[in-house]
PDB file of N, CA and C in Angstrom:
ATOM      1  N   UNK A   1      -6.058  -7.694  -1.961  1.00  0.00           N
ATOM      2  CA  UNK A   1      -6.967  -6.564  -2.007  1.00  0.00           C
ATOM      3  C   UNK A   1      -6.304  -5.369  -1.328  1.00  0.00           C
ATOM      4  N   UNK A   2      -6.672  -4.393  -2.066  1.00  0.00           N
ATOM      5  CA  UNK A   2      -5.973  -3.138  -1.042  1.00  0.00           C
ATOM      6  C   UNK A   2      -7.057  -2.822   0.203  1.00  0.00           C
ATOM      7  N   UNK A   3      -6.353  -2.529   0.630  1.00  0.00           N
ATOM      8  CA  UNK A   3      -7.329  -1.701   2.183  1.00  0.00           C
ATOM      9  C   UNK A   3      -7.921  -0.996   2.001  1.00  0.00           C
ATOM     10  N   UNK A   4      -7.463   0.117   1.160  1.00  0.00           N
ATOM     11  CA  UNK A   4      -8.329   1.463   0.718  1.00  0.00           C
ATOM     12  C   UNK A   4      -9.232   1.267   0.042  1.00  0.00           C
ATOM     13  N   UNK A   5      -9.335   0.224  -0.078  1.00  0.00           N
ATOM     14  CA  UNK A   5     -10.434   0.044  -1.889  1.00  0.00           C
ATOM     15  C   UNK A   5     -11.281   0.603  -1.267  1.00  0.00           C
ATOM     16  N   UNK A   6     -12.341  -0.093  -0.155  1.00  0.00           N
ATOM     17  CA  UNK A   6     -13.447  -0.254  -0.040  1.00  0.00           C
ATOM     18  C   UNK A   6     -13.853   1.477   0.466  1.00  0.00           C
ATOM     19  N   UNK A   7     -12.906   1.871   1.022  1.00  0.00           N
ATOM     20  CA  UNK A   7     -13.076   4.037   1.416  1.00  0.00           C
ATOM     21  C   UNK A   7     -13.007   4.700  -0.009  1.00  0.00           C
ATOM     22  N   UNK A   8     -12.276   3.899  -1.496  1.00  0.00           N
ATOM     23  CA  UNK A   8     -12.519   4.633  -2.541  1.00  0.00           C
ATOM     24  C   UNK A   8     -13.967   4.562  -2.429  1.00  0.00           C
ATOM     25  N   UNK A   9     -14.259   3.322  -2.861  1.00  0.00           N
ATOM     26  CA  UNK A   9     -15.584   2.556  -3.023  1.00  0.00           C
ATOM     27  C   UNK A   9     -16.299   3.389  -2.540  1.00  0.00           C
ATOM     28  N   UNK A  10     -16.716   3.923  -1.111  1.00  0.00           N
ATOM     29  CA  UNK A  10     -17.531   4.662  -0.768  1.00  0.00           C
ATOM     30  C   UNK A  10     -17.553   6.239  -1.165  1.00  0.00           C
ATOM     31  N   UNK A  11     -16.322   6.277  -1.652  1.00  0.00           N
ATOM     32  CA  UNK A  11     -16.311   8.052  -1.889  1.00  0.00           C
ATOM     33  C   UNK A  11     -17.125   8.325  -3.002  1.00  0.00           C
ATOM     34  N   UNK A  12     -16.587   7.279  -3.918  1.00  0.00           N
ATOM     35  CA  UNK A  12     -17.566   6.944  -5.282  1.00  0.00           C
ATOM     36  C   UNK A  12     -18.608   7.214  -5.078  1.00  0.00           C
ATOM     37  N   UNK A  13     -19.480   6.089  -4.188  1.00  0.00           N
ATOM     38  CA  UNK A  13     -21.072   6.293  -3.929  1.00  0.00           C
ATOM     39  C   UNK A  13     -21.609   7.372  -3.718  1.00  0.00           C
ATOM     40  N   UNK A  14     -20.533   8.220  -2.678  1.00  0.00           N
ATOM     41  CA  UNK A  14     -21.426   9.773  -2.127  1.00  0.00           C
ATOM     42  C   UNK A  14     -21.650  10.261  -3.376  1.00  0.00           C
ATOM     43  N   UNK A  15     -20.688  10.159  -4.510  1.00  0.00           N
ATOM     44  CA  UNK A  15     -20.863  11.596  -5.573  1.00  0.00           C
ATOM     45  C   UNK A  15     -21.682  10.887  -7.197  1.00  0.00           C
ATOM     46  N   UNK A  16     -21.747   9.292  -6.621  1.00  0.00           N
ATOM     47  CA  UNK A  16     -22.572   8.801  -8.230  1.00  0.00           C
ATOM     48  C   UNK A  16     -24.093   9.441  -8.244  1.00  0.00           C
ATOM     49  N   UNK A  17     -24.523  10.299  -8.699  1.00  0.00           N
ATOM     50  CA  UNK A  17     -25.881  10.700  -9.334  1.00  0.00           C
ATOM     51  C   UNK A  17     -26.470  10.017 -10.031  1.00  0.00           C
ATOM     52  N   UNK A  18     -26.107   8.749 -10.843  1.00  0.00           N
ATOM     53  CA  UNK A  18     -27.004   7.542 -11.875  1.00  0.00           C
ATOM     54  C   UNK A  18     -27.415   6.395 -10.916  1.00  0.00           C
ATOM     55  N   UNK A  19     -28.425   6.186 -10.299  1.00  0.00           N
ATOM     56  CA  UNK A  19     -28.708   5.109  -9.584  1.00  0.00           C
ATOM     57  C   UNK A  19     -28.151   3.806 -10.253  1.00  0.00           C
ATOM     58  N   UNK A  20     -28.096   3.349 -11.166  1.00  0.00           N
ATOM     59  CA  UNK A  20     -27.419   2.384 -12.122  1.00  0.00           C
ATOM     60  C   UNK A  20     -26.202   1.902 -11.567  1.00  0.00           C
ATOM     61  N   UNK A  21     -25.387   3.282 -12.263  1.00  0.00           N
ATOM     62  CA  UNK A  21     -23.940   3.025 -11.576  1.00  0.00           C
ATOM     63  C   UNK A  21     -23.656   2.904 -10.186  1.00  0.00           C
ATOM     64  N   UNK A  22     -24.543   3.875  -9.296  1.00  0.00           N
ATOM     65  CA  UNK A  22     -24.661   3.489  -7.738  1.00  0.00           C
ATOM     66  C   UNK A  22     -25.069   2.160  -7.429  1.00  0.00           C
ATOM     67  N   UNK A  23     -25.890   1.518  -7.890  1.00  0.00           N
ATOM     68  CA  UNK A  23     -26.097   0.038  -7.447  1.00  0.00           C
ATOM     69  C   UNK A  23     -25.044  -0.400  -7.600  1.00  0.00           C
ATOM     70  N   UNK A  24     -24.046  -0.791  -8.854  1.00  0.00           N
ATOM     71  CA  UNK A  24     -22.876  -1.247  -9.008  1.00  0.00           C
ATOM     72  C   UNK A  24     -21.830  -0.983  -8.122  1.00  0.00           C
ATOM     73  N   UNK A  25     -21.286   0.453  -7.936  1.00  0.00           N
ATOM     74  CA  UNK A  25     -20.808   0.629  -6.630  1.00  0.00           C
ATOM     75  C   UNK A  25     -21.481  -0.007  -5.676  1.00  0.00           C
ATOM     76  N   UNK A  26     -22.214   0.106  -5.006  1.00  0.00           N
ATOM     77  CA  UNK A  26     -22.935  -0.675  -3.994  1.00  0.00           C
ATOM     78  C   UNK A  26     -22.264  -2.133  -3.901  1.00  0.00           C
ATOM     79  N   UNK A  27     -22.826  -2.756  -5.333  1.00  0.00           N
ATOM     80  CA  UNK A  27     -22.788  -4.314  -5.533  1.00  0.00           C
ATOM     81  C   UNK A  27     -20.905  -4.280  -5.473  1.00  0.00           C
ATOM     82  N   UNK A  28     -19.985  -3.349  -5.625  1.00  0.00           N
ATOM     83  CA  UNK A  28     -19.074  -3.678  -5.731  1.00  0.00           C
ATOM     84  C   UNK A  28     -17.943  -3.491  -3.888  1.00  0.00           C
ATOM     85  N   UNK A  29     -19.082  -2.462  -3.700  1.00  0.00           N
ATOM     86  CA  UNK A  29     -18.661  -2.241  -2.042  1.00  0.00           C
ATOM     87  C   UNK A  29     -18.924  -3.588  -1.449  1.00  0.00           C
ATOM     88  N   UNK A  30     -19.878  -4.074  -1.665  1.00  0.00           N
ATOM     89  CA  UNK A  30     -20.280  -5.180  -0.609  1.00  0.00           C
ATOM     90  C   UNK A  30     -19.280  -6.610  -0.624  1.00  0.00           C
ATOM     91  N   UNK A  31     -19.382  -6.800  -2.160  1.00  0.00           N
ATOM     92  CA  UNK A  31     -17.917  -8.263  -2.897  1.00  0.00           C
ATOM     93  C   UNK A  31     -16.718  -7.611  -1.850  1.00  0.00           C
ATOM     94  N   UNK A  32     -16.366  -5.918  -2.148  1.00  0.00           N
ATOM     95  CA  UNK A  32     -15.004  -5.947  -1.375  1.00  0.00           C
ATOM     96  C   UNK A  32     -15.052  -6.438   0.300  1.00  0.00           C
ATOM     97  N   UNK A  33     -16.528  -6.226   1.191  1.00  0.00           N
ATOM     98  CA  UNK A  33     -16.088  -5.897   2.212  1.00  0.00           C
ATOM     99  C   UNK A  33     -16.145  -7.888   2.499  1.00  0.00           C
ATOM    100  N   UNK A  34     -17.207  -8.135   1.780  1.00  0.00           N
ATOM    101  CA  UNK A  34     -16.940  -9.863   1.726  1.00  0.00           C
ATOM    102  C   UNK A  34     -15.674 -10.308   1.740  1.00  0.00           C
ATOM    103  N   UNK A  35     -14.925 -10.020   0.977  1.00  0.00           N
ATOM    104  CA  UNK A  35     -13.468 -10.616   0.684  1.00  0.00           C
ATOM    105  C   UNK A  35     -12.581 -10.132   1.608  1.00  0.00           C
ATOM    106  N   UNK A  36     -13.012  -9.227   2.435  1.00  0.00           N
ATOM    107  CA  UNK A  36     -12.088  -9.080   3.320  1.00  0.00           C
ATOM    108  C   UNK A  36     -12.576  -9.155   4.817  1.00  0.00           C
ATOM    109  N   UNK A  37     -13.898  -9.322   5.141  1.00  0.00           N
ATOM    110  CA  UNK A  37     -13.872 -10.379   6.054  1.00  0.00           C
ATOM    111  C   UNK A  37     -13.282 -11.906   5.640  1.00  0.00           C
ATOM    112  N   UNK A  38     -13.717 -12.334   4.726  1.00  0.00           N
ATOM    113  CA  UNK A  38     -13.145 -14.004   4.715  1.00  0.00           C
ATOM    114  C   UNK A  38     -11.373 -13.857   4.540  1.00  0.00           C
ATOM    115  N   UNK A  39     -10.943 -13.093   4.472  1.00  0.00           N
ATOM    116  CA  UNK A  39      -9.403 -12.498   4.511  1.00  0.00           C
ATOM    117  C   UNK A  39      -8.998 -13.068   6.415  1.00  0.00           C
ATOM    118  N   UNK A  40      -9.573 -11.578   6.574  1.00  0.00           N
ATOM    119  CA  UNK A  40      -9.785 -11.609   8.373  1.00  0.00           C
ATOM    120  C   UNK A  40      -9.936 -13.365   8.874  1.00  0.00           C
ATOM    121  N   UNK A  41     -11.326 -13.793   8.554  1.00  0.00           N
ATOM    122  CA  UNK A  41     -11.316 -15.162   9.215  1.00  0.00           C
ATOM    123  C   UNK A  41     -10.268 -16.114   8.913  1.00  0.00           C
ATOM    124  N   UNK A  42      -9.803 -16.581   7.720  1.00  0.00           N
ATOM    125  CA  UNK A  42      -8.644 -17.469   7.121  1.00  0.00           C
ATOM    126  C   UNK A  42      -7.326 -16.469   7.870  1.00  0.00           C
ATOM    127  N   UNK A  43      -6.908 -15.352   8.310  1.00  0.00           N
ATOM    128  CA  UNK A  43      -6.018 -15.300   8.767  1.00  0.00           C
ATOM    129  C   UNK A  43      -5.911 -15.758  10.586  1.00  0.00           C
ATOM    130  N   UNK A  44      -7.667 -15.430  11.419  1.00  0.00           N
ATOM    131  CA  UNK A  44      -7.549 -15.672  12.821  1.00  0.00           C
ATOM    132  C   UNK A  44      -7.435 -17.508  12.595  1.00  0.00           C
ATOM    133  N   UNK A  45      -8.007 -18.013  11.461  1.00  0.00           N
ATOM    134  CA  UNK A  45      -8.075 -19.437  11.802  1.00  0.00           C
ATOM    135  C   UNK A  45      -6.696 -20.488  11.579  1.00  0.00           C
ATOM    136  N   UNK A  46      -5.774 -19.049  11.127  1.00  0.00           N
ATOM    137  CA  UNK A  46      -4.132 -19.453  10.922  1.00  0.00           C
ATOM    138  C   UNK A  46      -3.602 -19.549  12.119  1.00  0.00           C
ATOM    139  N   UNK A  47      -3.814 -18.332  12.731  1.00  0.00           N
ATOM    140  CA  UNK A  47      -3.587 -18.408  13.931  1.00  0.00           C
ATOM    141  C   UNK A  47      -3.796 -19.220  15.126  1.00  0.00           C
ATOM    142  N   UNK A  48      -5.141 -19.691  15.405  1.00  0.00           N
ATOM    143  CA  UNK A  48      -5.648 -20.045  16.348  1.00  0.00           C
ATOM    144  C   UNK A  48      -4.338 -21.924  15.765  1.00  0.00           C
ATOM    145  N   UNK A  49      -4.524 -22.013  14.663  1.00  0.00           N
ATOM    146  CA  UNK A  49      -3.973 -23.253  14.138  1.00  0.00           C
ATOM    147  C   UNK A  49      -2.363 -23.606  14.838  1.00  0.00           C
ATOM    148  N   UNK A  50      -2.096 -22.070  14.627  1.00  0.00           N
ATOM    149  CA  UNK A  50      -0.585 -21.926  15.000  1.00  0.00           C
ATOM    150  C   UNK A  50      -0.326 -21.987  16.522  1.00  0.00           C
ATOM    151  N   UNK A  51      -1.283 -21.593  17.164  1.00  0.00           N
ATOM    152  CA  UNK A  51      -1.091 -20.984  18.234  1.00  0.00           C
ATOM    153  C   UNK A  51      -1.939 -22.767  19.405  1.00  0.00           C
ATOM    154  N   UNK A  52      -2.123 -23.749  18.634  1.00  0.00           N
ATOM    155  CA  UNK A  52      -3.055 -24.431  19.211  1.00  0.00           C
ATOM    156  C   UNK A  52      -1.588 -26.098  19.734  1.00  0.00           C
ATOM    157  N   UNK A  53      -1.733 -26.090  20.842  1.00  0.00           N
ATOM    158  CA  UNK A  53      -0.622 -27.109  21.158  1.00  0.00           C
ATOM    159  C   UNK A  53      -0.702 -28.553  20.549  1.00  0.00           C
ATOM    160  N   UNK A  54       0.494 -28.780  20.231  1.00  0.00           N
ATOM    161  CA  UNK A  54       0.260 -29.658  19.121  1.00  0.00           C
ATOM    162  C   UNK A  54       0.746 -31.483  20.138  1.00  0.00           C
TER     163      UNK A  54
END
């Protein structure tokens, strides 16, 4: 996923005028920010894995 998506994503929203398409943005902001928390967690739980004495 890119990083930026989700700041396009929102720039989108400020200027969509069709509530329609704004829900979709919406519905599509939210999948991105999902996927990149579970990004975030699967990478601290690499860590903690790596970092845990074996």
């Amino acid at each position: 996923m890119t990083t930026d998506r989700w700041k396009d994503l929102c720039e989108a929203i400020m200027r969509e005028p069709d509530p329609r398409k704004l829900m979709e943005l919406v519905e599509k902001l939210n999948q991105t920010l999902e996927e990149r928390e579970n990004e975030l967690k699967a990478k601290r739980g690499e860590r903690r894995s790596c970092s845990s004495p074996a």
